[in-house]
PDB file of N, CA and C in Angstrom:
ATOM      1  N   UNK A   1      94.544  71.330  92.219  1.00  0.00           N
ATOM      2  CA  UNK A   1      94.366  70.640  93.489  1.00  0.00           C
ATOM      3  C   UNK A   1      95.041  71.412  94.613  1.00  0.00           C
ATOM      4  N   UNK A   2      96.138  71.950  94.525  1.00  0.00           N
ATOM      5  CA  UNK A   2      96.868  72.950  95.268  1.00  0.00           C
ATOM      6  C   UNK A   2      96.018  73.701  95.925  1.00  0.00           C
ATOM      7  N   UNK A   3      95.247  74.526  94.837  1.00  0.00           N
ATOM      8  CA  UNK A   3      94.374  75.847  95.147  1.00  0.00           C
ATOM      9  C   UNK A   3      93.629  75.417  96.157  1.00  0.00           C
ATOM     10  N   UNK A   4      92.856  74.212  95.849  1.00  0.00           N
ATOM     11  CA  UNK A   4      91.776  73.894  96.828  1.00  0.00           C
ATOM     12  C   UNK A   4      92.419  73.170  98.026  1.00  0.00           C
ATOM     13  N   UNK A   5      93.447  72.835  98.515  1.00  0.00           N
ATOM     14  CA  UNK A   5      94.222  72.564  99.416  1.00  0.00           C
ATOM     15  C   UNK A   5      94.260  73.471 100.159  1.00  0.00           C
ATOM     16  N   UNK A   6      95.166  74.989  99.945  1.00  0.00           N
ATOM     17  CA  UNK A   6      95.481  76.246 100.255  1.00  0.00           C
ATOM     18  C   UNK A   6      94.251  76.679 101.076  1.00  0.00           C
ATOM     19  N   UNK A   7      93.141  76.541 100.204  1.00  0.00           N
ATOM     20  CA  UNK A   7      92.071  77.028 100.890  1.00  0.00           C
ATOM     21  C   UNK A   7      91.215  76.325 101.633  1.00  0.00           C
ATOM     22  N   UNK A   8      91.526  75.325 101.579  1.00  0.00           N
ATOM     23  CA  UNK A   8      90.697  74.666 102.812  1.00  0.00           C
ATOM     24  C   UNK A   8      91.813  74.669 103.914  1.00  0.00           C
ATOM     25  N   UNK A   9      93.203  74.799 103.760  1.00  0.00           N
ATOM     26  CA  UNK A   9      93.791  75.091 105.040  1.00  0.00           C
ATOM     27  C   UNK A   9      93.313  76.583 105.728  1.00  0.00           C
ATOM     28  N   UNK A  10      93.246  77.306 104.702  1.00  0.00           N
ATOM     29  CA  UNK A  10      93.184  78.725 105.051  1.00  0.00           C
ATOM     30  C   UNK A  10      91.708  78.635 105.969  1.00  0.00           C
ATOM     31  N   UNK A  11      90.530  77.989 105.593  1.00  0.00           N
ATOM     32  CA  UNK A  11      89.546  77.899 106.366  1.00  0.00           C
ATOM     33  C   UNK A  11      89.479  77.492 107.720  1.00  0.00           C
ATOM     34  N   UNK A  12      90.456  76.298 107.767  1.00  0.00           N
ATOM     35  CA  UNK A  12      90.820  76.125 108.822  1.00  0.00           C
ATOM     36  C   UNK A  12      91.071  76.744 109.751  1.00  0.00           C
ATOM     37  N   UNK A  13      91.917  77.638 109.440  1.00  0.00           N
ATOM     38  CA  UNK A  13      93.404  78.081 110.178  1.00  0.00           C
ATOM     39  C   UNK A  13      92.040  78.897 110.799  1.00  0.00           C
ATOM     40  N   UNK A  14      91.229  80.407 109.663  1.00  0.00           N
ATOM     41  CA  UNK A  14      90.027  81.019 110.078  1.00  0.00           C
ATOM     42  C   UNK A  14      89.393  80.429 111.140  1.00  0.00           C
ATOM     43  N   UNK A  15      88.758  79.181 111.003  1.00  0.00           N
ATOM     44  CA  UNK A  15      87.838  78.760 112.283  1.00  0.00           C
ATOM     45  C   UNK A  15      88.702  78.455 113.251  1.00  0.00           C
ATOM     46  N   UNK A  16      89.467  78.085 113.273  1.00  0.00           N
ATOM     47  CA  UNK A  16      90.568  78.251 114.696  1.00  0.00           C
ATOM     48  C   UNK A  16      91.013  79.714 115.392  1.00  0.00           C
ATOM     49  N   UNK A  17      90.887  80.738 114.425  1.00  0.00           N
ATOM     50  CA  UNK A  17      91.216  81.879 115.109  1.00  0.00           C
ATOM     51  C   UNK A  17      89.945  82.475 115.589  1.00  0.00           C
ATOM     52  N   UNK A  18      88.771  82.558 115.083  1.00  0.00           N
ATOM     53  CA  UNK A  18      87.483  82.598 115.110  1.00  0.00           C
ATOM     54  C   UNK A  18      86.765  82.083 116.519  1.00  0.00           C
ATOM     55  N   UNK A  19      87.579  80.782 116.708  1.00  0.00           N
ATOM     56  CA  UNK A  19      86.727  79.743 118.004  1.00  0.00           C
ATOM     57  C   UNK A  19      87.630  80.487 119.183  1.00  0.00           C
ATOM     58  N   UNK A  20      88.768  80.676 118.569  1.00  0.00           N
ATOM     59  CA  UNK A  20      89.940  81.077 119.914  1.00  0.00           C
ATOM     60  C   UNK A  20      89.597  83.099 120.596  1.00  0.00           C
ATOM     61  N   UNK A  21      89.022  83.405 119.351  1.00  0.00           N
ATOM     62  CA  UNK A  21      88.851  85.036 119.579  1.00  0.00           C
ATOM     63  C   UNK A  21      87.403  84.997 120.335  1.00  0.00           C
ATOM     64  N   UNK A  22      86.373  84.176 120.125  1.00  0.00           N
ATOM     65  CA  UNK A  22      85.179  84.016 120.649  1.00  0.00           C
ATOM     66  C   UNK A  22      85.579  83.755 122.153  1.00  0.00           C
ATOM     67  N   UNK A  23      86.295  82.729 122.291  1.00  0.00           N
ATOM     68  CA  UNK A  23      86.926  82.117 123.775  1.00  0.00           C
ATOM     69  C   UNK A  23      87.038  83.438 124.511  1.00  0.00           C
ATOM     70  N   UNK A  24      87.985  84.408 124.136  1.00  0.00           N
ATOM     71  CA  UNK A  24      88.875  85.309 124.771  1.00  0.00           C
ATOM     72  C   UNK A  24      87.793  86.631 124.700  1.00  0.00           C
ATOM     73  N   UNK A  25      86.764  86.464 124.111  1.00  0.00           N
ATOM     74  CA  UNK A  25      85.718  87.668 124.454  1.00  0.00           C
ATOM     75  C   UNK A  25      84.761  87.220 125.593  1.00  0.00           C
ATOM     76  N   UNK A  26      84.646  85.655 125.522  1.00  0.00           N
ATOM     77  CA  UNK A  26      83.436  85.406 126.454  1.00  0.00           C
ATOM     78  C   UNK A  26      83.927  85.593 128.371  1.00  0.00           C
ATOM     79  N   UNK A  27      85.613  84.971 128.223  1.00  0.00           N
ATOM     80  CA  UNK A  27      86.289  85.538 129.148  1.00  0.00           C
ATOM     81  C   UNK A  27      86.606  86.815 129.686  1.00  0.00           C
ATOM     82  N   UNK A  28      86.764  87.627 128.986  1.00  0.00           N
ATOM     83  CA  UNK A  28      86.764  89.390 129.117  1.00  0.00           C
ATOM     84  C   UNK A  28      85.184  89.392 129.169  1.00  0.00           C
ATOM     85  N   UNK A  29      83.778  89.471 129.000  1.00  0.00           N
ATOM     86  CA  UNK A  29      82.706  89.420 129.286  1.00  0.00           C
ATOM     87  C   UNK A  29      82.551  88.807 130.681  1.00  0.00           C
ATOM     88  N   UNK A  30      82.729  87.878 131.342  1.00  0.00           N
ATOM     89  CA  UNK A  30      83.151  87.485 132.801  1.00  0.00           C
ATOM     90  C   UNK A  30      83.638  87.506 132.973  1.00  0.00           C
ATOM     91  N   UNK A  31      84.795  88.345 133.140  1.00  0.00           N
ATOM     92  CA  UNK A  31      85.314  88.969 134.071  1.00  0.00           C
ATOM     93  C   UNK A  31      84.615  90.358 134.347  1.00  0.00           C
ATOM     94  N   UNK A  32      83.875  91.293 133.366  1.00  0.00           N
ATOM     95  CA  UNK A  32      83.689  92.092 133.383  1.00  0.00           C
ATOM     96  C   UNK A  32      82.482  92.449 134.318  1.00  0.00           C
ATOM     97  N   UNK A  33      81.571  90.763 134.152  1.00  0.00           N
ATOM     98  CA  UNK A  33      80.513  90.608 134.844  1.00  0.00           C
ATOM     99  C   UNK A  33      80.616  90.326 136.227  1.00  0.00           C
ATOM    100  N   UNK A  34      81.745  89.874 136.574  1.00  0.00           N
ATOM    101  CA  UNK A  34      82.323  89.644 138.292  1.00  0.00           C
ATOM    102  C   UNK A  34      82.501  90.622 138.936  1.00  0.00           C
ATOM    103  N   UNK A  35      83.531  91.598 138.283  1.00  0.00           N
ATOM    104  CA  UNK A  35      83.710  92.940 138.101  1.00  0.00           C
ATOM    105  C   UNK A  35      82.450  93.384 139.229  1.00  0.00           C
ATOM    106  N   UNK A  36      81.414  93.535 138.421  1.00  0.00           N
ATOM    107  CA  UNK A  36      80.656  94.814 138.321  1.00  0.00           C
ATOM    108  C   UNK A  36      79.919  93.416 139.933  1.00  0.00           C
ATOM    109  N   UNK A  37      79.347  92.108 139.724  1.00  0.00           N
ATOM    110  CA  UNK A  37      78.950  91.376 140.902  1.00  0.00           C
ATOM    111  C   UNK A  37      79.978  92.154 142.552  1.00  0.00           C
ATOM    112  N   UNK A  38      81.058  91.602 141.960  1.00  0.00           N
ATOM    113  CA  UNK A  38      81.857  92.050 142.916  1.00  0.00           C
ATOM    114  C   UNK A  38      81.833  93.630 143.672  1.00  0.00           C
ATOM    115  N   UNK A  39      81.592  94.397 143.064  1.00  0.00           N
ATOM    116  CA  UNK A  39      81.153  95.904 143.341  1.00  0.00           C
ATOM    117  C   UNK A  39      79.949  95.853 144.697  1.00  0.00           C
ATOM    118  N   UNK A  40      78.601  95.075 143.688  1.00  0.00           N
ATOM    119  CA  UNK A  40      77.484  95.117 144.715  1.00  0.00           C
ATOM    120  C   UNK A  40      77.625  94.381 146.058  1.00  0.00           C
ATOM    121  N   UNK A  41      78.975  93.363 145.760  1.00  0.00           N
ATOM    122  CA  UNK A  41      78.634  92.742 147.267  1.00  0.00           C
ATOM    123  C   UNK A  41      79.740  93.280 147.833  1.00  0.00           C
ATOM    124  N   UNK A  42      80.441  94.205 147.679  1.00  0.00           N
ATOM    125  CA  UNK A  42      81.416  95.361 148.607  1.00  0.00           C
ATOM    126  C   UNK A  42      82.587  94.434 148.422  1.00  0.00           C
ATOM    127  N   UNK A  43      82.972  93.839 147.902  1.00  0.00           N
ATOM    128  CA  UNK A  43      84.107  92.949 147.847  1.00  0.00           C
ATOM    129  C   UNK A  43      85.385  94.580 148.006  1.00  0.00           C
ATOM    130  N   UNK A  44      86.520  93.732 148.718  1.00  0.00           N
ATOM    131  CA  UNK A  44      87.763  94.035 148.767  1.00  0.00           C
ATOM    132  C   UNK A  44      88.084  93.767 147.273  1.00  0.00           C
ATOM    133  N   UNK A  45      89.762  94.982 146.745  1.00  0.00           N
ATOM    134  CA  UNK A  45      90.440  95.068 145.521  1.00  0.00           C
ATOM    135  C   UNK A  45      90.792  92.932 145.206  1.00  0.00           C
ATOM    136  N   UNK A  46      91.444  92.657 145.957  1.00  0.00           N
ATOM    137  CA  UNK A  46      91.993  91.448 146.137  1.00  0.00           C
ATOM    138  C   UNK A  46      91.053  90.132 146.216  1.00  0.00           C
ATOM    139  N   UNK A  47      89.650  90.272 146.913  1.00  0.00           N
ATOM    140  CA  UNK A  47      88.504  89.618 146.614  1.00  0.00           C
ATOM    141  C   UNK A  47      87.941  89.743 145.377  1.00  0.00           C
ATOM    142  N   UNK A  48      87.944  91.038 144.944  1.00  0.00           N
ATOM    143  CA  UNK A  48      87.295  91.232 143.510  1.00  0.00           C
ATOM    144  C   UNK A  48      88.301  90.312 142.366  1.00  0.00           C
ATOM    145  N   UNK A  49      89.001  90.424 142.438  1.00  0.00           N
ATOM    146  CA  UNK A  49      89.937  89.962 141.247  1.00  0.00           C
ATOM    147  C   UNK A  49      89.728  87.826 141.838  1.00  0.00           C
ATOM    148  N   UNK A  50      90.140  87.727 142.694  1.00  0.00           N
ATOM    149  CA  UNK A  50      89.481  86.419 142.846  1.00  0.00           C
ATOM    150  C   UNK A  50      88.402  85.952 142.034  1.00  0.00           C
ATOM    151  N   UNK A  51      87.317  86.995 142.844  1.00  0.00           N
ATOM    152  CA  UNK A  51      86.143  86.370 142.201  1.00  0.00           C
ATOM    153  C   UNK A  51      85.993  86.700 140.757  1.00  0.00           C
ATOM    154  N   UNK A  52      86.239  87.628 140.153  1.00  0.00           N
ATOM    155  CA  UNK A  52      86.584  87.409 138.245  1.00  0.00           C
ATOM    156  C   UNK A  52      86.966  85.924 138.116  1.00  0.00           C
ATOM    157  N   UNK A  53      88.139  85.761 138.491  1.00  0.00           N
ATOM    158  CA  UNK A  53      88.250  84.459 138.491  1.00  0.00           C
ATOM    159  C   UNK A  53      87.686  83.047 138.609  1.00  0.00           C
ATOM    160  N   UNK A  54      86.711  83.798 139.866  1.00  0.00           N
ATOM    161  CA  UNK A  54      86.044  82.283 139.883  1.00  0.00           C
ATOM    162  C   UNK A  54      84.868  82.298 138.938  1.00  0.00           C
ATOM    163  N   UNK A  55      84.492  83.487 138.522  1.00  0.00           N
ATOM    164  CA  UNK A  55      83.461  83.629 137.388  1.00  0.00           C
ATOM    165  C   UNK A  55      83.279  83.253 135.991  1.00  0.00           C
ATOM    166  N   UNK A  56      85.013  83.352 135.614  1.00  0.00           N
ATOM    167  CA  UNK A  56      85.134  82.786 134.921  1.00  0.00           C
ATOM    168  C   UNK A  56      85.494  81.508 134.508  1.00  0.00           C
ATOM    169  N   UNK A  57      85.474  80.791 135.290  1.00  0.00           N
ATOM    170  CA  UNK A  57      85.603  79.187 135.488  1.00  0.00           C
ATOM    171  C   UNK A  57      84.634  78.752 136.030  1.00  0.00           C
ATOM    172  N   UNK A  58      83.538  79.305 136.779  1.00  0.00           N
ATOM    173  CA  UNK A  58      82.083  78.976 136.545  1.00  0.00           C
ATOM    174  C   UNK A  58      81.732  78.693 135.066  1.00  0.00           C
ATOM    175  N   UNK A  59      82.468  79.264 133.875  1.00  0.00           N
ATOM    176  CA  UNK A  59      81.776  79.361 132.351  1.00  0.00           C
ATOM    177  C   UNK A  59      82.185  77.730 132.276  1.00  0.00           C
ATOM    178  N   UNK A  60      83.311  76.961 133.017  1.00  0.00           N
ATOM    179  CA  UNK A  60      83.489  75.597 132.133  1.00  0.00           C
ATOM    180  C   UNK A  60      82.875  74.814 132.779  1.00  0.00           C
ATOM    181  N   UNK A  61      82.088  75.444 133.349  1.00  0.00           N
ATOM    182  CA  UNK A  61      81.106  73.739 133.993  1.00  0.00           C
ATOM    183  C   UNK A  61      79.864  73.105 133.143  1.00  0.00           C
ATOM    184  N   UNK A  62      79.388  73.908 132.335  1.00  0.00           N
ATOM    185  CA  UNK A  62      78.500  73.331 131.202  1.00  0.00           C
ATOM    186  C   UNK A  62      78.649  74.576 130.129  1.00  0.00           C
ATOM    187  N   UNK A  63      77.438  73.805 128.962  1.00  0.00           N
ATOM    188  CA  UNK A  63      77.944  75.012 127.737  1.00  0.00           C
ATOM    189  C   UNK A  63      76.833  75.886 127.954  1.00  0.00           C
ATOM    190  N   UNK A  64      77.116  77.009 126.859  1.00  0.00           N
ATOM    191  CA  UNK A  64      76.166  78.303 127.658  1.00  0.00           C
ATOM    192  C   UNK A  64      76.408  79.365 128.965  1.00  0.00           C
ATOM    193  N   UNK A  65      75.442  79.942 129.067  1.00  0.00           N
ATOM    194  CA  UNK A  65      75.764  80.793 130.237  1.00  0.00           C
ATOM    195  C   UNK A  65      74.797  80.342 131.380  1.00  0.00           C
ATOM    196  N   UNK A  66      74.156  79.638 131.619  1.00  0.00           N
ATOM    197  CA  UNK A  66      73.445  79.536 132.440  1.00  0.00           C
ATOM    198  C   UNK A  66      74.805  79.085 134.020  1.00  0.00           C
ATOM    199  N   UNK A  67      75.528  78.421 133.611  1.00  0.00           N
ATOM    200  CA  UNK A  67      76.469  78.029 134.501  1.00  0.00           C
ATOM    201  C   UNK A  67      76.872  79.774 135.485  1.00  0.00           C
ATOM    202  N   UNK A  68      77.418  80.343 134.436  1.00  0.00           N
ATOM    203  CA  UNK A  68      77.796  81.630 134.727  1.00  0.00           C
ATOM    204  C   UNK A  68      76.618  82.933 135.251  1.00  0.00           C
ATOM    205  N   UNK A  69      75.474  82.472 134.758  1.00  0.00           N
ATOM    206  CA  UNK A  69      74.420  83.291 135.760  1.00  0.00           C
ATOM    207  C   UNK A  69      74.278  82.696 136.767  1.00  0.00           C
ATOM    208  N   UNK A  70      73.868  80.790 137.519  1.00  0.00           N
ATOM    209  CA  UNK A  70      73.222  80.802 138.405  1.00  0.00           C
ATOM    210  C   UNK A  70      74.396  81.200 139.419  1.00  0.00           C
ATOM    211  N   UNK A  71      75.862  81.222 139.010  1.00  0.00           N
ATOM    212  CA  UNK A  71      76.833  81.427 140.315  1.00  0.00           C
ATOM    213  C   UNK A  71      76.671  83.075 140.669  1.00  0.00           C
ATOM    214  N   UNK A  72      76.948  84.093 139.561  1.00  0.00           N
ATOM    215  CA  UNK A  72      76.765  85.308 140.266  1.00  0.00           C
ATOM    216  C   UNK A  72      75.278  85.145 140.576  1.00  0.00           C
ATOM    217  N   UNK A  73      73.811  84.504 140.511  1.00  0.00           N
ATOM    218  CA  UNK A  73      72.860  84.848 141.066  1.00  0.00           C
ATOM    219  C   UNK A  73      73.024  84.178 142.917  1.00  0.00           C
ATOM    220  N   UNK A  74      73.297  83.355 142.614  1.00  0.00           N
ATOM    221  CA  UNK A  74      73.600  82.428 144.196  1.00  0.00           C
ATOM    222  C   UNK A  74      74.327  83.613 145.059  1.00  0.00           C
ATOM    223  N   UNK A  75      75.648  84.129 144.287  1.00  0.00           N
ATOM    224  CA  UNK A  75      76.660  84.655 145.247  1.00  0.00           C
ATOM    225  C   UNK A  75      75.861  86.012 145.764  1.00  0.00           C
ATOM    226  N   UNK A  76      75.031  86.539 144.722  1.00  0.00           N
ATOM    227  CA  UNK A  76      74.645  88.194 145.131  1.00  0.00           C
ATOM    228  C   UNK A  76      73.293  87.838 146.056  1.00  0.00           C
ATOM    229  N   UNK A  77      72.507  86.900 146.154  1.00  0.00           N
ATOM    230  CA  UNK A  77      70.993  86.308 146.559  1.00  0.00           C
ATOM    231  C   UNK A  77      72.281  86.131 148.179  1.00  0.00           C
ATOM    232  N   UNK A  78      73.006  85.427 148.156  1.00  0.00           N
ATOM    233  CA  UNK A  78      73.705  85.001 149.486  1.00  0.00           C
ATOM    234  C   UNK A  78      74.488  86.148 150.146  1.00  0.00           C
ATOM    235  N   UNK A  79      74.886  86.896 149.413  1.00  0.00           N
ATOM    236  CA  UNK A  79      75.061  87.923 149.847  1.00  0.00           C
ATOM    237  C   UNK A  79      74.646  89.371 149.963  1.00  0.00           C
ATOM    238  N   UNK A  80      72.820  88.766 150.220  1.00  0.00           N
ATOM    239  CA  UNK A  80      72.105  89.881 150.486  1.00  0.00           C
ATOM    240  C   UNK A  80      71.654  91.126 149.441  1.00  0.00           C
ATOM    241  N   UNK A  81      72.110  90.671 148.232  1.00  0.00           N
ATOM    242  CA  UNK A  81      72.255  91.937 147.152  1.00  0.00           C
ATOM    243  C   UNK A  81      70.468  91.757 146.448  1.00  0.00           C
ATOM    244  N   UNK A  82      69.767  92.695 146.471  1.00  0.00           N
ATOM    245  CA  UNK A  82      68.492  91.961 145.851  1.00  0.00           C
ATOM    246  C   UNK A  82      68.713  92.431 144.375  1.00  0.00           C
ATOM    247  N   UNK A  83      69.052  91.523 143.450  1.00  0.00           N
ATOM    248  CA  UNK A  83      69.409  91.521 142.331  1.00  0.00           C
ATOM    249  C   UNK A  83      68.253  89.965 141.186  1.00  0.00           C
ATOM    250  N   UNK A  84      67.523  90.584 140.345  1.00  0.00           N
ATOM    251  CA  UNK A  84      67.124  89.377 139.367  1.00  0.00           C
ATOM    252  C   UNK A  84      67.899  88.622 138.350  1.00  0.00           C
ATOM    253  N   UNK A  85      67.374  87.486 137.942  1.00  0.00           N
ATOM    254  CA  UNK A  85      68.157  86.878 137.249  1.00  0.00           C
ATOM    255  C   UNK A  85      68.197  87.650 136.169  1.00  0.00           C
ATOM    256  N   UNK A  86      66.993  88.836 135.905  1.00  0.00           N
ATOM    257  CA  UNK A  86      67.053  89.303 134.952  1.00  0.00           C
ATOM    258  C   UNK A  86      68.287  90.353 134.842  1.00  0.00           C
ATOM    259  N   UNK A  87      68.453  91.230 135.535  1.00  0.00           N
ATOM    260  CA  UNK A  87      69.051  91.848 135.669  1.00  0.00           C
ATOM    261  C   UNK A  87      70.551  91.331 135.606  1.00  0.00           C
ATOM    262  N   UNK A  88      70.605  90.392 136.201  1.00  0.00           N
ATOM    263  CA  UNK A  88      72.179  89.197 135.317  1.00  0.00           C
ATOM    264  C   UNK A  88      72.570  89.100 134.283  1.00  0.00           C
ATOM    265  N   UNK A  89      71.286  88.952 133.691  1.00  0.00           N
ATOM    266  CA  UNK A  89      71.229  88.746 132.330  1.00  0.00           C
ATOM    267  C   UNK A  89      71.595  89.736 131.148  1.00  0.00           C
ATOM    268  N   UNK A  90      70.769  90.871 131.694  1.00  0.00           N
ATOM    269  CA  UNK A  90      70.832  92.112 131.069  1.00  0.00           C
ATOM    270  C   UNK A  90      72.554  92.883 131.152  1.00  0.00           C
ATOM    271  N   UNK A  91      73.040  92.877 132.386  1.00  0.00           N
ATOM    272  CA  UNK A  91      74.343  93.064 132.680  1.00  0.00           C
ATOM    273  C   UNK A  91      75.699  92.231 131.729  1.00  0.00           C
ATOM    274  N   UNK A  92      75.045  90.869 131.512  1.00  0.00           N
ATOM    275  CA  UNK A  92      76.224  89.878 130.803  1.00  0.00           C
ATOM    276  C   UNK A  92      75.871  90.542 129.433  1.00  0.00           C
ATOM    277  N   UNK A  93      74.239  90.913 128.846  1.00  0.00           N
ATOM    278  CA  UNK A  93      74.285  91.571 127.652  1.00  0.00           C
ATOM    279  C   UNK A  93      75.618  92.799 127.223  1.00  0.00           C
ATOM    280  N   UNK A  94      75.222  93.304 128.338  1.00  0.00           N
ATOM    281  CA  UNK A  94      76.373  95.017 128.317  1.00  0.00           C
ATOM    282  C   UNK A  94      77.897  94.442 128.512  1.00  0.00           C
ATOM    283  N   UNK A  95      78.006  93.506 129.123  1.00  0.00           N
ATOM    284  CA  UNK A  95      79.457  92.638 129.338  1.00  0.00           C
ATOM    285  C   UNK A  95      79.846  92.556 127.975  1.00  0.00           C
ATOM    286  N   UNK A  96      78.908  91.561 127.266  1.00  0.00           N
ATOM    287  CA  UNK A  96      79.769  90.753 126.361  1.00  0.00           C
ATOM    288  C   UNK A  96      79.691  92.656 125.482  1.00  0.00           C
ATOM    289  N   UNK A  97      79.155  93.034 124.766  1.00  0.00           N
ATOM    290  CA  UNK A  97      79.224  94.180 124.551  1.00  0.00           C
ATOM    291  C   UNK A  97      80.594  94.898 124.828  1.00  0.00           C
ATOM    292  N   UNK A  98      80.431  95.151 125.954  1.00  0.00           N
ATOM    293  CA  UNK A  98      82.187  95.868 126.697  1.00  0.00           C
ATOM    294  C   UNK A  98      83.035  94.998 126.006  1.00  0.00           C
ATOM    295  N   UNK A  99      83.243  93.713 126.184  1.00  0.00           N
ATOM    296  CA  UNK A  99      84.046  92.683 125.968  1.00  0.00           C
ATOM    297  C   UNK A  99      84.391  93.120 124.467  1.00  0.00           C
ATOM    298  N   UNK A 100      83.630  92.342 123.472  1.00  0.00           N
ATOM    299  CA  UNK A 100      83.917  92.814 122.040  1.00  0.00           C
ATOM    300  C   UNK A 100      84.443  94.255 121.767  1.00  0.00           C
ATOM    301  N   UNK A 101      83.982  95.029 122.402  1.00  0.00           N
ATOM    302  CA  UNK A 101      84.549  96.937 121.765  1.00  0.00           C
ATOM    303  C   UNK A 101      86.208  96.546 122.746  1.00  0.00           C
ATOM    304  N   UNK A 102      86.455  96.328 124.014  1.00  0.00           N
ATOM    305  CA  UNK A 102      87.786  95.981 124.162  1.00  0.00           C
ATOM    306  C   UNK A 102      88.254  95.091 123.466  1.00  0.00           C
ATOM    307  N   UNK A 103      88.226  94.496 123.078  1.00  0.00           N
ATOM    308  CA  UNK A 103      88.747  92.988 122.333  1.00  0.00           C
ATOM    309  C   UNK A 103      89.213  93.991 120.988  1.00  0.00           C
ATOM    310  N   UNK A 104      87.922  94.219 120.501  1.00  0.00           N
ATOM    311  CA  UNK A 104      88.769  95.577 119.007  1.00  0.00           C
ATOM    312  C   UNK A 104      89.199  96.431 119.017  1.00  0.00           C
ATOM    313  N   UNK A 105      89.430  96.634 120.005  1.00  0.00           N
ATOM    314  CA  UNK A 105      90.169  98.044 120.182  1.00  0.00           C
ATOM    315  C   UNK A 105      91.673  98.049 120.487  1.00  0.00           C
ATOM    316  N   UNK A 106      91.639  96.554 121.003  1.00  0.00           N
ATOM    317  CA  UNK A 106      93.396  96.121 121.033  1.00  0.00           C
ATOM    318  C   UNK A 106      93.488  95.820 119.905  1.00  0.00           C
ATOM    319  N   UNK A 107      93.228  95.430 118.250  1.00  0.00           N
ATOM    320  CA  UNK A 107      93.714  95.349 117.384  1.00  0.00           C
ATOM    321  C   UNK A 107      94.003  93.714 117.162  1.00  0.00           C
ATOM    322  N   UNK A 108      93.209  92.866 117.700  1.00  0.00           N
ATOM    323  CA  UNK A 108      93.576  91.251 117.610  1.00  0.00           C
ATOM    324  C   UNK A 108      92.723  91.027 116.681  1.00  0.00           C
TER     325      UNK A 108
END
């Protein structure tokens, strides 16, 4: 009974580090994606890092990414950038991408 105790904690413990490492890539992925938003609309050093920020708290307003595309599509459409949703899209692809190879490369 032990054994199977042990290991269903151990599963646990796994999907908790699992849900928490997913968290911390999708965050490094937006930011990465603000990043690069922030570039096209000429943002200042000090604006840019803001808006990472606000990009990434665009992610907790619903689940998914759609939250996190329509804000960089609004912000770059409002600020004149002619950019598609596709092209959002395609960019958060190469994000989360970036995201994961940094994420392993620190060794977490």
């Amino acid at each position: 009974m032990t054994d199977f105790k042990d290991r269903e904690r151990g599963e646990e413990a796994k999907f908790v580090f699992d849900g928490e490492n997913a968290f911390k890539v999708a965050a490094r992925r937006n930011r990465l994606l603000g990043e690069w938003a922030a570039g096209l609309m000429g943002l200042t050093d000090e604006e840019t890092d803001a808006y990472r920020k606000a990009v990434v708290q665009a992610d907790f307003e619903e689940a998914g990414d759609e939250d996190v595309i329509r804000k960089v599509l609004g912000d770059l459409t409002g600020a004149g950038c002619e950019v598609s949703e596709a092209d959002i899209r395609a960019r958060l692809d190469e994000c989360a991408t970036e995201a994961r190879r940094q994420f392993m490369s620190e060794g977490r």
